[in-house]
Protein backbone atom coordinates (compact mmCIF):
# COMPACT_ATOMS: atom_id res chain seq x y z
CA UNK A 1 97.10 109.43 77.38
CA UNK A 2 94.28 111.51 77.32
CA UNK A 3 90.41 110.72 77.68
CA UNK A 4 90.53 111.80 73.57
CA UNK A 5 93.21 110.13 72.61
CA UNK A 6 91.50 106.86 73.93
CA UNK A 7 88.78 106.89 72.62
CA UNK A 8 90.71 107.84 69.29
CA UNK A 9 92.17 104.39 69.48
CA UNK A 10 89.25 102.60 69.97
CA UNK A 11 87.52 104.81 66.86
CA UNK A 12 90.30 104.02 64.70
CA UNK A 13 90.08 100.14 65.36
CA UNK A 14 86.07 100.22 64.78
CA UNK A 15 85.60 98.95 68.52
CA UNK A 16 82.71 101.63 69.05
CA UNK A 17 79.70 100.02 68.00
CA UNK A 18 76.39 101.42 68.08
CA UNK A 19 72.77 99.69 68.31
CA UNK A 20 70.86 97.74 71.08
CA UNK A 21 73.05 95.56 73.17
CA UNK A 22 73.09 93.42 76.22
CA UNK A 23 75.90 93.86 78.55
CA UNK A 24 77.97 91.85 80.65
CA UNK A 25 76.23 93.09 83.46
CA UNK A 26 72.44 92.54 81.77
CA UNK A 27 72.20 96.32 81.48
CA UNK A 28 71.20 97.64 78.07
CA UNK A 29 73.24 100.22 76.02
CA UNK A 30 73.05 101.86 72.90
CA UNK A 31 76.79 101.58 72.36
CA UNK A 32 78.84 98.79 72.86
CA UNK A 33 83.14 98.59 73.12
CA UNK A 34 84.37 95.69 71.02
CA UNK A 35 87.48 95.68 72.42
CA UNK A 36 88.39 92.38 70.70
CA UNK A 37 88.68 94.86 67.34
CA UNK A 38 91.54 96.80 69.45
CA UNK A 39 92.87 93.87 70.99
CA UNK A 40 93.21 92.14 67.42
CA UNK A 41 96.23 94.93 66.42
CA UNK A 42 99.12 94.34 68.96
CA UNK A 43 99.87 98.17 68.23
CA UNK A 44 97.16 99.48 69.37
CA UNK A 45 97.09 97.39 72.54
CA UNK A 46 100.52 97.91 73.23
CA UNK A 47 99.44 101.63 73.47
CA UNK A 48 97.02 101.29 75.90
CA UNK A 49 98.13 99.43 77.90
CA UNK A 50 101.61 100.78 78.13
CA UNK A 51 99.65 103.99 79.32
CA UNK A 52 97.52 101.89 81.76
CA UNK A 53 101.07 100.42 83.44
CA UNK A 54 102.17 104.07 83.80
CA UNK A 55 99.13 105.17 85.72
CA UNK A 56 99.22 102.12 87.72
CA UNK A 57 102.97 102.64 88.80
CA UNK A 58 102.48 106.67 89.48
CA UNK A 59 99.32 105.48 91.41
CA UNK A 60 100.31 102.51 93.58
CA UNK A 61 103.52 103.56 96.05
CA UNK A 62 105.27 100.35 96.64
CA UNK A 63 104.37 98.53 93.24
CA UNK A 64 102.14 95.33 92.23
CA UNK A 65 104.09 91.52 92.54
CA UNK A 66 101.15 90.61 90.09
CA UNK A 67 98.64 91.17 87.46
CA UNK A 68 95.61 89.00 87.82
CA UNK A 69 92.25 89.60 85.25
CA UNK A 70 88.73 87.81 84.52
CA UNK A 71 88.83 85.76 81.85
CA UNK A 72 87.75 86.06 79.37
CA UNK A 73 87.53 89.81 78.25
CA UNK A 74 90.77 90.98 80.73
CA UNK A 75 93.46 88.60 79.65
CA UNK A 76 94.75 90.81 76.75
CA UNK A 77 94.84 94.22 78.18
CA UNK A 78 96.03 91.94 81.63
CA UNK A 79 99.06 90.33 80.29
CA UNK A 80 99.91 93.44 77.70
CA UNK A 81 99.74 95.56 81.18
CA UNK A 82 101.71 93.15 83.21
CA UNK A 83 104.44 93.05 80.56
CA UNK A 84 104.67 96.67 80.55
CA UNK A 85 104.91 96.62 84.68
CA UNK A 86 107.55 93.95 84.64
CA UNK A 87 105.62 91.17 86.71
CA UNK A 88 103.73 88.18 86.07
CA UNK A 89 100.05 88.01 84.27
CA UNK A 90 97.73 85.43 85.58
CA UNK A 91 94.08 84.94 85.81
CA UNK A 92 90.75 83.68 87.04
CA UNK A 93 88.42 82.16 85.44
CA UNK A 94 84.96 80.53 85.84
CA UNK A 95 84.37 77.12 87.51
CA UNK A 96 80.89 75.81 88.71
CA UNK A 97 79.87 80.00 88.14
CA UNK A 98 82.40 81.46 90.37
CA UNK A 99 85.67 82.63 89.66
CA UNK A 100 89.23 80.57 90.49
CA UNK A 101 92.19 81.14 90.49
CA UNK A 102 93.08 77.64 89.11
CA UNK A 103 95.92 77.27 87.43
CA UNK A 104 98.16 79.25 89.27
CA UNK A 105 99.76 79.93 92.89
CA UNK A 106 100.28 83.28 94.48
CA UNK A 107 102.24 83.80 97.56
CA UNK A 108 100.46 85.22 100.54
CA UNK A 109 100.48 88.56 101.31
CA UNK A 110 101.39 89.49 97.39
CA UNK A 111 100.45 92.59 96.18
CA UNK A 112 97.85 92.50 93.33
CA UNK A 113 96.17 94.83 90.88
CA UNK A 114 93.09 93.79 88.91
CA UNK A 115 93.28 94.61 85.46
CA UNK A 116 89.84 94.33 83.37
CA UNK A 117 89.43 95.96 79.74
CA UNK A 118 85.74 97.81 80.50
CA UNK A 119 84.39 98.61 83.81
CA UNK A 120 80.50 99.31 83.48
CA UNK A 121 79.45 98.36 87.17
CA UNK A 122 82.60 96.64 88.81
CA UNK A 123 80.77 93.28 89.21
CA UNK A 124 84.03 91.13 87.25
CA UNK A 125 86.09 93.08 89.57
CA UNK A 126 84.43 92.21 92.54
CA UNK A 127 84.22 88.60 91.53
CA UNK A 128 88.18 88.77 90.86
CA UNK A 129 88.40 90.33 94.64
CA UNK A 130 86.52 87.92 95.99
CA UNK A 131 88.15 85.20 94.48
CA UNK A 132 91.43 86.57 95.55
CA UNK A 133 90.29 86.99 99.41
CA UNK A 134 90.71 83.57 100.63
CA UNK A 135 94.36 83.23 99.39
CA UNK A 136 95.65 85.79 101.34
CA UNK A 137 96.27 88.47 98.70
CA UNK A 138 96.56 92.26 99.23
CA UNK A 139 94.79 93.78 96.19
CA UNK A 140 96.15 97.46 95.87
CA UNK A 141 94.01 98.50 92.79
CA UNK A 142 91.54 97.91 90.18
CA UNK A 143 92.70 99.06 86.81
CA UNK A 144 90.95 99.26 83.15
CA UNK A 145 91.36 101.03 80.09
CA UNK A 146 87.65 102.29 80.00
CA UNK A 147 85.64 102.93 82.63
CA UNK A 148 81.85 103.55 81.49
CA UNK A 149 80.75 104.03 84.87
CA UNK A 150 82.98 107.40 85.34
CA UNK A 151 84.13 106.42 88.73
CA UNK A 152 80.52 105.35 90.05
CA UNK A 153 81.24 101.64 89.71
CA UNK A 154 82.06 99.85 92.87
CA UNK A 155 84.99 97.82 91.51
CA UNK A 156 85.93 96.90 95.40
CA UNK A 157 89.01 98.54 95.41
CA UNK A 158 90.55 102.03 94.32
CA UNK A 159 89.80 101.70 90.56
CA UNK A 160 92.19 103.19 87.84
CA UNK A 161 90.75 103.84 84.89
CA UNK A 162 92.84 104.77 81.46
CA UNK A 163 90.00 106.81 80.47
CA UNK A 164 86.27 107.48 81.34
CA UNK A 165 83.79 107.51 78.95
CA UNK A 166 80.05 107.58 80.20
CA UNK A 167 77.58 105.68 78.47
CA UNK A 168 74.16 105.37 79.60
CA UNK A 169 73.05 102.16 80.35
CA UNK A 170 69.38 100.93 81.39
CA UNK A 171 67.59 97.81 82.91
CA UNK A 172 65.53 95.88 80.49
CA UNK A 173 62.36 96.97 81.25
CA UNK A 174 63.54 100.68 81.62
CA UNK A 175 64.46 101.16 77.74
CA UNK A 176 64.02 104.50 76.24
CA UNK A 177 61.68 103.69 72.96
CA UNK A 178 64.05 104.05 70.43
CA UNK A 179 66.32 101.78 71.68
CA UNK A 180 63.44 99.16 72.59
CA UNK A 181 62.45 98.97 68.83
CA UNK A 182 65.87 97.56 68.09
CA UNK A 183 66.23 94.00 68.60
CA UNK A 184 68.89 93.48 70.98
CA UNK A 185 72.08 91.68 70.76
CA UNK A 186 74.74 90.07 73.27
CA UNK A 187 78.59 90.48 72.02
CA UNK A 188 80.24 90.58 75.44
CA UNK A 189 81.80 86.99 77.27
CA UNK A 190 80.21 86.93 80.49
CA UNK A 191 79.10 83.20 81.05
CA UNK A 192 81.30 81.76 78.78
């Protein structure tokens, strides 16, 4: 799929939102991706994520033995992507703050590719990694469908990214003025 024809899916779902919003990260953004409005059509996910499982497979010589995502926002895209690459889907998730991988058991030396919906700065990713390190797991990739950062994200491996779309992003108390007169608002799942 190309960049376009990403992004055309995401347009045609309503997942491109525009206004003041607080990221996952704590960065500020004038637009926001609502995946969830993609991720509510099986279609359109399908789609995506279909394409994402090609890239990965052209991109990763040998093959993954697993999917694993960050829950919340990478479970969809994760499992769709993992169906599409014939191997299992699990996932981390947050206990005491950090992620776990809880509910499942991985055999060492497995190969693994992340799968996250959005990348904006890689820090899920590197929380998934991280997670991942003490259990003896060889992570090949990082994949996601959009990657906001255009490849300047350290994700803490190779990252594959569906498509790259660049959207400026700012600390809070760098805002450009006409995005400080709107009053913020916090859709993503970070913390939850």
């Amino acid at each position: 799929m190309t960049r376009d024809e990403v992004l055309a899916v995401f347009r045609e779902a309503g997942a491109i939102l525009e206004g003041h919003f607080i990221l996952s990260s704590g960065r500020r953004s004038a637009v926001f991706l609502q995946k969830a409005r993609v991720f509510m059509h099986p279609d359109r996910t399908e789609i995506l994520c279909k394409a994402l499982a090609d890239k990965i497979r052209a991109a990763v010589p040998g093959g993954v033995d697993y999917v694993v995502s960050p829950a919340i926002g990478g479970l969809v895209p994760g499992y769709e992507t993992a169906r599409h690459l014939g191997v299992p889907a699990v996932w981390v998730e947050r206990e005491g703050g950090e992620f776990r991988l809880r509910r499942f058991e991985l055999p060492r030396g497995a190969r693994v590719v992340v799968v996250e919906d959005i990348v904006t700065t890689g820090l899920s990713c590197r929380e998934t990694i991280a997670a991942l390190a003490p259990l003896g797991l060889e992570v090949v990739a990082v994949a996601c469908l959009i990657d906001r950062a255009a490849g300047k994200a350290d994700c803490g491996a190779p990252l594959i990214a569906l498509a790259e779309y660049e959207v400026p992003s700012y600390a809070p108390d760098e805002l450009p003025p006409e995005l400080a007169a709107l009053p913020p608002v916090k859709p993503g799942s970070r913390g939850l």
